[in-house]
C-alpha atoms as a PDB file:
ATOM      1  CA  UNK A   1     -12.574  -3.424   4.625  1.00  0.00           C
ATOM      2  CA  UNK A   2     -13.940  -1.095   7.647  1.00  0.00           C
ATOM      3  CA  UNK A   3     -11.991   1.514   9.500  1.00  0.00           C
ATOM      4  CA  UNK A   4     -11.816   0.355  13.198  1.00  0.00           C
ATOM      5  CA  UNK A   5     -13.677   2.513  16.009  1.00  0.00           C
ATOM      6  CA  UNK A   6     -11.547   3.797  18.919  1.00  0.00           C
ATOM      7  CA  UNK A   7     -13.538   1.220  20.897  1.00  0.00           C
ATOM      8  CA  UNK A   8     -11.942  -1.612  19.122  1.00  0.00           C
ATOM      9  CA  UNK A   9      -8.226  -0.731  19.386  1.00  0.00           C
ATOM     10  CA  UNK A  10      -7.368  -2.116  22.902  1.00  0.00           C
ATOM     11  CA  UNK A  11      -5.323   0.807  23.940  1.00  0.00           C
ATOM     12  CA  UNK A  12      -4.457   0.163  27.004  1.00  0.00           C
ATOM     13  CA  UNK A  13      -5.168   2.645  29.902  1.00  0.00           C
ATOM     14  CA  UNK A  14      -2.365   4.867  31.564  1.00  0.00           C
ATOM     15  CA  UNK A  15      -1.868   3.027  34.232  1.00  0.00           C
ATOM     16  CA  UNK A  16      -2.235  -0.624  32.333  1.00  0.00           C
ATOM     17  CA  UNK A  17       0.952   1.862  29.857  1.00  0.00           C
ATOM     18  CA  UNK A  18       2.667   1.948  33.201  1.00  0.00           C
ATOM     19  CA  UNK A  19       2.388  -1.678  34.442  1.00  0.00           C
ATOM     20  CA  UNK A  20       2.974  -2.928  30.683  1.00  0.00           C
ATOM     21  CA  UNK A  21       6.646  -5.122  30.109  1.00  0.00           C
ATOM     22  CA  UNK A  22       8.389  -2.703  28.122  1.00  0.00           C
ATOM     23  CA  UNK A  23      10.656  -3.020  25.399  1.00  0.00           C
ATOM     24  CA  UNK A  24      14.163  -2.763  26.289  1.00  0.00           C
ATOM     25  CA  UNK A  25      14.977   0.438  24.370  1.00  0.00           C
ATOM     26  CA  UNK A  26      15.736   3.388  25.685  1.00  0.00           C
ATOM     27  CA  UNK A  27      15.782   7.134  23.281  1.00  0.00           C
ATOM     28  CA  UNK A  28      18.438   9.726  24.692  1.00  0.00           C
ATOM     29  CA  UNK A  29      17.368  13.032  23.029  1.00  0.00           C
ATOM     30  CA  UNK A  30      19.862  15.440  23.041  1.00  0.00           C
ATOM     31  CA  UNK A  31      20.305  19.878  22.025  1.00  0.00           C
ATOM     32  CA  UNK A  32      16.297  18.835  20.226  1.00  0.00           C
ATOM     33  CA  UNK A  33      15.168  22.712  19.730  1.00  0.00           C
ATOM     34  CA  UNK A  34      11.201  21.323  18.108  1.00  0.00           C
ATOM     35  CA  UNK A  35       9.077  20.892  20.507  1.00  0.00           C
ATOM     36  CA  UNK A  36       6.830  18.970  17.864  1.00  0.00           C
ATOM     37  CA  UNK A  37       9.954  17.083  17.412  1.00  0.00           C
ATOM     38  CA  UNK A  38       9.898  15.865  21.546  1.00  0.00           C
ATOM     39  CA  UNK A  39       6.434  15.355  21.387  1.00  0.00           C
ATOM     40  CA  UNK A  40       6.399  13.430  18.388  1.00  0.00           C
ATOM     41  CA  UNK A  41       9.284  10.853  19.630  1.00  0.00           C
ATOM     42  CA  UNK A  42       7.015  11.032  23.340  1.00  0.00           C
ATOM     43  CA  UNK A  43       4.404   9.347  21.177  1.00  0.00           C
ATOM     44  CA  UNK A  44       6.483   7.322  18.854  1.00  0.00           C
ATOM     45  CA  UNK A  45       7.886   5.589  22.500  1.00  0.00           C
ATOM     46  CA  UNK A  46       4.138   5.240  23.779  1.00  0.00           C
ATOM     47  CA  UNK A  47       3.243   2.894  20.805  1.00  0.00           C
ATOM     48  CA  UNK A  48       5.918   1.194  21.278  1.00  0.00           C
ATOM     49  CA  UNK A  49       6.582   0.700  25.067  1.00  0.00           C
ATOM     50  CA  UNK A  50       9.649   2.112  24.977  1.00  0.00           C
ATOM     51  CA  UNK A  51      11.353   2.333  28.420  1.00  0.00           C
ATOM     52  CA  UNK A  52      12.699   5.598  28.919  1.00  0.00           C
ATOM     53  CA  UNK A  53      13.400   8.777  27.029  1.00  0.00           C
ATOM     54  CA  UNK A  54      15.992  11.308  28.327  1.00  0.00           C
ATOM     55  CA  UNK A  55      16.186  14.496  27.519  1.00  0.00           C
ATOM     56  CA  UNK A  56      19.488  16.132  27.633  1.00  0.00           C
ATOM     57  CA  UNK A  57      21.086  19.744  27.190  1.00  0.00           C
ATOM     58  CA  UNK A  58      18.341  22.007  25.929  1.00  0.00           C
ATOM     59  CA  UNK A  59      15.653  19.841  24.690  1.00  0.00           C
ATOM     60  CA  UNK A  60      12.684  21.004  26.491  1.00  0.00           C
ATOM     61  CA  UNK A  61      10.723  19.016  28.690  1.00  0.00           C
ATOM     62  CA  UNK A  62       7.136  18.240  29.707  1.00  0.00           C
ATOM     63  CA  UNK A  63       4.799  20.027  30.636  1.00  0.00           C
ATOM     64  CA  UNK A  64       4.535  22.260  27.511  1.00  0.00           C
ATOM     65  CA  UNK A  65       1.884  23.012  25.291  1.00  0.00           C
ATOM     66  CA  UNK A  66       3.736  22.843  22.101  1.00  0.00           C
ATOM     67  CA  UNK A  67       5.049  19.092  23.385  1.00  0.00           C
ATOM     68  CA  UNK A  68       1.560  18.064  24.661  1.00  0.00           C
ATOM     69  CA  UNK A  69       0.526  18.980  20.705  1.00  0.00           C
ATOM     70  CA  UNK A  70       1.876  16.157  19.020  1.00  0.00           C
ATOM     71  CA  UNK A  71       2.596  13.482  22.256  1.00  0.00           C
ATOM     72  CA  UNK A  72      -1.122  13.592  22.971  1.00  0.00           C
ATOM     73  CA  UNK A  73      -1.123  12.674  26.555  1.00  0.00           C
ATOM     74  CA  UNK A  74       2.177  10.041  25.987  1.00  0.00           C
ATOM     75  CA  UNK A  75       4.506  12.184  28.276  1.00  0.00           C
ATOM     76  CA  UNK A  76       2.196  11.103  30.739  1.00  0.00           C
ATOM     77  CA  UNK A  77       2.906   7.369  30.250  1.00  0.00           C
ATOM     78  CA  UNK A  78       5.973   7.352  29.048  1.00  0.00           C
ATOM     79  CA  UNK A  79       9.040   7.546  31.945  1.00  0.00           C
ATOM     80  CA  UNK A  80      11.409  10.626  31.207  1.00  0.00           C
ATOM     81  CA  UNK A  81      14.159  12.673  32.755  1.00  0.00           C
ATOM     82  CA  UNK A  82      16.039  15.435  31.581  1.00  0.00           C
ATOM     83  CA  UNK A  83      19.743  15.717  32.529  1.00  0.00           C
ATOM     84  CA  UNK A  84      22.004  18.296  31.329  1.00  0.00           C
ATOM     85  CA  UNK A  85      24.914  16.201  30.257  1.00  0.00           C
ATOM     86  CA  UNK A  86      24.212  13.548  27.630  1.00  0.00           C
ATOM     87  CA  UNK A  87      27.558  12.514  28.477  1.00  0.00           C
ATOM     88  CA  UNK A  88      27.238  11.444  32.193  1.00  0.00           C
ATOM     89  CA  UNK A  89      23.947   9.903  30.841  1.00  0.00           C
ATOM     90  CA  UNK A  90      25.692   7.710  28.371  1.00  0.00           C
ATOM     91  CA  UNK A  91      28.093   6.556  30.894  1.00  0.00           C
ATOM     92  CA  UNK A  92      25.912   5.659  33.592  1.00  0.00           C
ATOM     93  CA  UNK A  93      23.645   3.313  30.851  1.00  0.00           C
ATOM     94  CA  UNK A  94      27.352   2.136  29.956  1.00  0.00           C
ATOM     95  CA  UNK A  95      27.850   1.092  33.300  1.00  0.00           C
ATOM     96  CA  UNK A  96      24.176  -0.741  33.599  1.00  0.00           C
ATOM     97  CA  UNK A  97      25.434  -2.698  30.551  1.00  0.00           C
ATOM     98  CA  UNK A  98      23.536  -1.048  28.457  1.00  0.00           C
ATOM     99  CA  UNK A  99      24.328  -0.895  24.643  1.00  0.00           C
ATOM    100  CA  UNK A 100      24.882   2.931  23.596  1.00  0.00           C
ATOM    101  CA  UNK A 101      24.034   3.629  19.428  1.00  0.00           C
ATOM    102  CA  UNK A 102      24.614   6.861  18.389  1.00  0.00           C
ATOM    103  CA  UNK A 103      22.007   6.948  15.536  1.00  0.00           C
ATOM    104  CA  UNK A 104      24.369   9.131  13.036  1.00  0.00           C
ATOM    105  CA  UNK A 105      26.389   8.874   9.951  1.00  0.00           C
ATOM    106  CA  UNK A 106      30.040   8.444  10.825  1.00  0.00           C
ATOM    107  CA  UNK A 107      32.537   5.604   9.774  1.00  0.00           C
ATOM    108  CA  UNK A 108      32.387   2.097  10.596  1.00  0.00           C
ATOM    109  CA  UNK A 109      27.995   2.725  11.165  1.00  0.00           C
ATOM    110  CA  UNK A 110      26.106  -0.065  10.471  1.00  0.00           C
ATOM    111  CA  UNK A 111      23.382   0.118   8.464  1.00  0.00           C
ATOM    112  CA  UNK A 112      20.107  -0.532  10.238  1.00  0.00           C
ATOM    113  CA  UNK A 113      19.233  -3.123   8.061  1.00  0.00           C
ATOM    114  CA  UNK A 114      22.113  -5.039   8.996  1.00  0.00           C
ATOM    115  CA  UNK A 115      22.115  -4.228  12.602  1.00  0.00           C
ATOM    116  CA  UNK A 116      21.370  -7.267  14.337  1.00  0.00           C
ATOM    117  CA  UNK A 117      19.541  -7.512  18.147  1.00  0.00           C
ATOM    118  CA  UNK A 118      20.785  -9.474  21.242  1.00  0.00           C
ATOM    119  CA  UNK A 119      18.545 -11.901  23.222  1.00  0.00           C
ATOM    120  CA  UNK A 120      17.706 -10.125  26.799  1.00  0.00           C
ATOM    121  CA  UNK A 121      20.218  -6.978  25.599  1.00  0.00           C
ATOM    122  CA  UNK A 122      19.294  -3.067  26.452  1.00  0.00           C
ATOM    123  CA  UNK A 123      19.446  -0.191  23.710  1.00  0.00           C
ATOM    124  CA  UNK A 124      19.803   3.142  24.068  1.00  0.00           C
ATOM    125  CA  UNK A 125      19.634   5.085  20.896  1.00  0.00           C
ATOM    126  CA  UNK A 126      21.134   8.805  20.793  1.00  0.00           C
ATOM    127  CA  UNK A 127      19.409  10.967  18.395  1.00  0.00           C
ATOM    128  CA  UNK A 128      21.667  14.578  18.387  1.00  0.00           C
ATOM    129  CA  UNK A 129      20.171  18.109  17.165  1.00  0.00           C
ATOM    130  CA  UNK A 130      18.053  19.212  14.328  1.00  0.00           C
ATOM    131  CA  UNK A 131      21.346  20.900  12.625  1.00  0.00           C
ATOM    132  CA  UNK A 132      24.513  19.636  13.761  1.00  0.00           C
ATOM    133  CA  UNK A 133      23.475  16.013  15.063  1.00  0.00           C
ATOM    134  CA  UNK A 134      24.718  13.601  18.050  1.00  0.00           C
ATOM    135  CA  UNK A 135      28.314  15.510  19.222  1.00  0.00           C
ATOM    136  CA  UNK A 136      31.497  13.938  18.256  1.00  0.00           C
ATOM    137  CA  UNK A 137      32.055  13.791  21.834  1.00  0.00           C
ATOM    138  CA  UNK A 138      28.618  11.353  22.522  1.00  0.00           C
ATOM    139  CA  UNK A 139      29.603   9.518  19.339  1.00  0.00           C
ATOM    140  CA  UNK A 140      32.743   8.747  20.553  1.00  0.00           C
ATOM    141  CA  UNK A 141      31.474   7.332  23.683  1.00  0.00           C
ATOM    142  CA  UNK A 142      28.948   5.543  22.174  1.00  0.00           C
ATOM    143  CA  UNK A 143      29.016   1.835  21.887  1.00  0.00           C
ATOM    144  CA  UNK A 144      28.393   1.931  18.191  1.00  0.00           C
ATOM    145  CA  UNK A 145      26.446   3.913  15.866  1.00  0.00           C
ATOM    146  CA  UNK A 146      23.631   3.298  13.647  1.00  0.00           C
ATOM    147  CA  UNK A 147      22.673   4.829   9.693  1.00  0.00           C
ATOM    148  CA  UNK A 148      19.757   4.903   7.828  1.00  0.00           C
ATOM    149  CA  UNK A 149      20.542   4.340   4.519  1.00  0.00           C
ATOM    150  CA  UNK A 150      19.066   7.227   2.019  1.00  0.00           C
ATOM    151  CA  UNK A 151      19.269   7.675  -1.328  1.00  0.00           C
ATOM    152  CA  UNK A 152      18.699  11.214  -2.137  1.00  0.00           C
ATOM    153  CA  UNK A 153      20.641  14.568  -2.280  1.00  0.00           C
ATOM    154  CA  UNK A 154      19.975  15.468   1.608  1.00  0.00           C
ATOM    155  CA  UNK A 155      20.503  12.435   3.775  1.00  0.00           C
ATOM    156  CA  UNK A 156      19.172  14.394   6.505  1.00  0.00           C
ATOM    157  CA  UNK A 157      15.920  13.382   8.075  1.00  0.00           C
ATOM    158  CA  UNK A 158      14.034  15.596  10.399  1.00  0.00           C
ATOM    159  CA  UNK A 159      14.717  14.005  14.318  1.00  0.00           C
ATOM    160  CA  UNK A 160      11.397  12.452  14.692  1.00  0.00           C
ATOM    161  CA  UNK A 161      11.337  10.528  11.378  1.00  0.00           C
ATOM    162  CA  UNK A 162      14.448   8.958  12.285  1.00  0.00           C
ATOM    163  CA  UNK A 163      13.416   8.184  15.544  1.00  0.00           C
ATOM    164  CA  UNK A 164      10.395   6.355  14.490  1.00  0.00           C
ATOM    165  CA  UNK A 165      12.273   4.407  11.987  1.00  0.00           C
ATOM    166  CA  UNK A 166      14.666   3.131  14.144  1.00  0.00           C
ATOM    167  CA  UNK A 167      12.539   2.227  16.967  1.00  0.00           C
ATOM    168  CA  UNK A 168      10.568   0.437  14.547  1.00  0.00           C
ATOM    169  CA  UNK A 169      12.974  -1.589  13.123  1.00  0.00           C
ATOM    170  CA  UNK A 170      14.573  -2.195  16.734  1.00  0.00           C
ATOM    171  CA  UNK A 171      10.951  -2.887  18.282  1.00  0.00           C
ATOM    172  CA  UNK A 172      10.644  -5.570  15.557  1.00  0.00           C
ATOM    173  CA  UNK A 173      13.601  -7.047  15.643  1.00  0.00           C
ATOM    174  CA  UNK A 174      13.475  -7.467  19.139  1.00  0.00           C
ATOM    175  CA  UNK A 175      10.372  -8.819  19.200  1.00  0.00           C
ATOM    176  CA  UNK A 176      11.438 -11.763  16.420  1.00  0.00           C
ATOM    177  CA  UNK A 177      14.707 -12.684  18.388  1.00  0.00           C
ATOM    178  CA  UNK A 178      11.886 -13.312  21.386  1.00  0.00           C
ATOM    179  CA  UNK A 179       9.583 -15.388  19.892  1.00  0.00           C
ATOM    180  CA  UNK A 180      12.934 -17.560  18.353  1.00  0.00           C
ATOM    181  CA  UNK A 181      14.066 -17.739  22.076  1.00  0.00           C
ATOM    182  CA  UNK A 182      10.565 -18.557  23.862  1.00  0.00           C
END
């Protein structure tokens, strides 16, 4: 086994990042105070050609040199707005029939192992602040709401972590239910 050279990973250019079919999730970041936490979701989204990322309320936005840290160069790729009000945000993908998941523990969540993808549907995943989480008033207005199980005394992950394994399982699942349909 050999470790592969830069050379040999076909990363794709910004503008080839720009022009790429992306994957039809969207991240709505909302209240994030870690900058290393927006930056690391930033790059999460580049590997995985994920649409859009808003950030809402007081999650910082690009430029910044504590975001540029750990996105290494994705908020240049991926698209991003910030808007105050996650909110008006959630309502307006509601109206472009797009599927709002509040990714939170609250009743009636499904666990993301048993969350199951629609053919040629749009996600948009709502990850809430470091302490208190997604609002009651975005969960509420939310479409549904997705849990990762956890086993252990916290079941509290850190905002990134989540983020990356949700959009991984999403990414994958999407992908599947693709290659079924084509």
């Amino acid at each position: 086994m050999r470790k592969l050279e830069n050379s040999e990973l076909n990363r794709k250019s910004v503008e080839g990042f720009k022009e790429s079919k992306k994957t039809p999730i969207i991240l709505i970041l909302d209240d994030i105070r870690s900058l290393h936490n927006i930056g690391s979701v930033f790059r999460t989204a580049d590997a995985f050609l994920i649409e859009k990322i808003y950030l809402c309320g007081i999650t910082a936005t690009p430029p910044n040199k504590e975001i540029h840290k750990t996105a290494l160069g994705a908020t240049e790729t991926v698209a991003w707005e910030h808007h105050q009000n996650v909110l008006e945000v959630i309502e307006n993908l509601k109206k472009e029939n797009v599927m709002t998941l509040a990714i939170e523990q609250v009743e009636s969540a499904v666990f993301l192992q048993d969350f199951k993808v629609e053919n040629k549907k749009k996600y948009a995943l709502v990850f809430g602040n470091e302490v208190y989480g997604v609002s009651q008033e975005a969960v509420a207005l939310c479409d549904g709401s997705i849990e990762i199980p956890q086993l252990g005394t916290k079941h509290s992950l850190n905002i990134s972590v989540s983020a990356g394994i949700v959009v991984w399982d999403l990414f994958f699942k999407i992908k599947q239910l693709e290659n079924k349909v084509d």
